[in-house]
Protein backbone atom coordinates (compact mmCIF):
# COMPACT_ATOMS: atom_id res chain seq x y z
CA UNK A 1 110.49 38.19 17.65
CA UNK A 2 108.30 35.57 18.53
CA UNK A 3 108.25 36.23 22.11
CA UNK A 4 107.33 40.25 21.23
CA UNK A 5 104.40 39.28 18.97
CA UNK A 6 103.17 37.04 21.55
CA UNK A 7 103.77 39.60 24.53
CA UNK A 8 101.73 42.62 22.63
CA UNK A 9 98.71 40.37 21.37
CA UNK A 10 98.12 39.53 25.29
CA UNK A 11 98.37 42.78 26.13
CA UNK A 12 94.90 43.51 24.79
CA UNK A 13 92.69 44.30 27.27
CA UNK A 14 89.12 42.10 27.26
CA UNK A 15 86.83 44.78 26.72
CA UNK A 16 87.86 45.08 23.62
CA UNK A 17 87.25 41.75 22.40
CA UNK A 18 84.32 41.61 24.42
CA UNK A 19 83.16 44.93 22.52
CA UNK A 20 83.83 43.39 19.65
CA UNK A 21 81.99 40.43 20.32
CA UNK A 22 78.71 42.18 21.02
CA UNK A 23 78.80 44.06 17.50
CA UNK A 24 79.38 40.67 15.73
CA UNK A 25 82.91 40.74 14.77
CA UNK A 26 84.84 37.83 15.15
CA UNK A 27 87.74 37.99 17.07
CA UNK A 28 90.58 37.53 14.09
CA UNK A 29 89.18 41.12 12.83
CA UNK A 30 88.84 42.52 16.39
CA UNK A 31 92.84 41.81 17.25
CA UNK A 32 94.22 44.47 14.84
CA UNK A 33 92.24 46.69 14.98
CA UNK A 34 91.99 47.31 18.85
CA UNK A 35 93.87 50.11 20.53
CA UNK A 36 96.37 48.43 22.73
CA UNK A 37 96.94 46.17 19.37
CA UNK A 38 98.99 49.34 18.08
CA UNK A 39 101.49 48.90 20.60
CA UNK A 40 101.78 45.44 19.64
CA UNK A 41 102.30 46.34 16.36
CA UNK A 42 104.70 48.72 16.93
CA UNK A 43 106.53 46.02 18.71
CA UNK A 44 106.64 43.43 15.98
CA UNK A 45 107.58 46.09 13.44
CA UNK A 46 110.42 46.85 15.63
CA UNK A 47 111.15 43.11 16.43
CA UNK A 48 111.49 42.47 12.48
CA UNK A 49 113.79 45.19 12.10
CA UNK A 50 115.80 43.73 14.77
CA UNK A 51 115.68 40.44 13.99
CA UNK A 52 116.48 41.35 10.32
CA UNK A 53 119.62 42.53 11.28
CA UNK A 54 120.81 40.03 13.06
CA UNK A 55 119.62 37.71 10.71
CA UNK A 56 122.15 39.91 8.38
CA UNK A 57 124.82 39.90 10.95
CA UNK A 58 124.89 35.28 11.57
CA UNK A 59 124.80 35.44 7.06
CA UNK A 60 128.30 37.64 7.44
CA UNK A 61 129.67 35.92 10.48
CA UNK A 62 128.86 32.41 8.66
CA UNK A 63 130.59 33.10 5.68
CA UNK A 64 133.40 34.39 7.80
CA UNK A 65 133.80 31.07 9.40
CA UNK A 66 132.36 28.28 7.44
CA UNK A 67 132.53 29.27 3.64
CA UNK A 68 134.23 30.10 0.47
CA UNK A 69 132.59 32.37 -0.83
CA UNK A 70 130.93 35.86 0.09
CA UNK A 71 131.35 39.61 1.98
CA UNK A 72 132.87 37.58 5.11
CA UNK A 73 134.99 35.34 3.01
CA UNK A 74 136.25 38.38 1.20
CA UNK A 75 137.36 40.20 4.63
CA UNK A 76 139.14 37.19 6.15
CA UNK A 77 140.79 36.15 2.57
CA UNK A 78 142.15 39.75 1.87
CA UNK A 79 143.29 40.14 5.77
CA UNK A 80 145.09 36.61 5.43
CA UNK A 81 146.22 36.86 1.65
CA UNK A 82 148.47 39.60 1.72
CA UNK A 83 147.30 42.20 3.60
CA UNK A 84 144.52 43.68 1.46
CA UNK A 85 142.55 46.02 3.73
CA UNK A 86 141.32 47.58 1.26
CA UNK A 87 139.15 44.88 0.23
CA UNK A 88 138.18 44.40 3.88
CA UNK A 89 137.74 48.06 4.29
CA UNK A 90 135.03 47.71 1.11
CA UNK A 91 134.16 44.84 2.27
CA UNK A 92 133.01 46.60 5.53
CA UNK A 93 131.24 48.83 3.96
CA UNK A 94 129.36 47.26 1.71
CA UNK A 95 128.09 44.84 4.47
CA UNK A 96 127.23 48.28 5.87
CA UNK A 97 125.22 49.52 3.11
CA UNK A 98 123.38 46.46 2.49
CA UNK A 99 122.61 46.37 6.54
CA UNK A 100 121.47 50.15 6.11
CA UNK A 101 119.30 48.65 2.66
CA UNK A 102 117.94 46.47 4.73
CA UNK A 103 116.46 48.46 7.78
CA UNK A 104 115.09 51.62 5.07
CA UNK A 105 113.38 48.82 3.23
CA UNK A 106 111.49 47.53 6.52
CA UNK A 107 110.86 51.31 7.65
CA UNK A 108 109.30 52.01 3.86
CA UNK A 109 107.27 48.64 4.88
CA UNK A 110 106.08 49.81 8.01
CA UNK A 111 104.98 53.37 6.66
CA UNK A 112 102.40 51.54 3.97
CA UNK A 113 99.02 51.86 4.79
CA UNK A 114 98.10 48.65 3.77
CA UNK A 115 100.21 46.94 6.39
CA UNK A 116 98.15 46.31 8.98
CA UNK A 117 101.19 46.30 11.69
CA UNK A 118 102.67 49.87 11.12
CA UNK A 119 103.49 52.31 13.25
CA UNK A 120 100.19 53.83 14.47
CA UNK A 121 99.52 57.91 13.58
């Protein structure tokens, strides 16, 4: 994520800053609100999404190996205990709905107006 941010904020070209410069703005207000910024924006947006659901997927796959308690403990204690599968089937897919939670709430964030890195209209 880090890497994308820092990839679309130096892929603004100079004459806007230097535009921006000669109308008195200082360059933290010139950064989002340049052109070629959108892209960058459109590229952290995206990069938060991502890494939000991989952050999502290491939570599951932790409690899966490491503790006793939560969705992943509940799919490999129902799979070991007895063959429950259909506590790991709901287990499955409520990890699934809370992924899918997850990504609309980001997209709803993305489509406010005032957040400055949204998708450009």
């Amino acid at each position: 994520m880090v890497v994308q941010t820092v990839a679309g904020v130096h892929t603004i070209e100079k004459r806007y800053l230097r535009a921006a410069a000669n109308f008195g703005v200082s360059r933290a207000d010139a950064v989002p609100s340049s052109g070629p910024f959108r892209l960058c924006c459109r590229r952290l947006s995206s990069a938060w999404r991502i890494g939000l659901g991989v952050a999502w997927l290491v939570v599951v796959a932790a409690e899966m190996i490491a503790l006793r308690s939560g969705l992943g403990y509940l799919i490999i204690d129902s799979r070991n205990a007895g063959n429950r599968y259909d506590l790991v089937i709901a287990g499955m897919i409520i990890i699934g709905l809370i992924g899918l939670l997850l990504d609309g709430l980001m997209r709803l964030l993305e489509g406010l107006r005032v957040v400055r890195w949204r998708y450009a209209h």
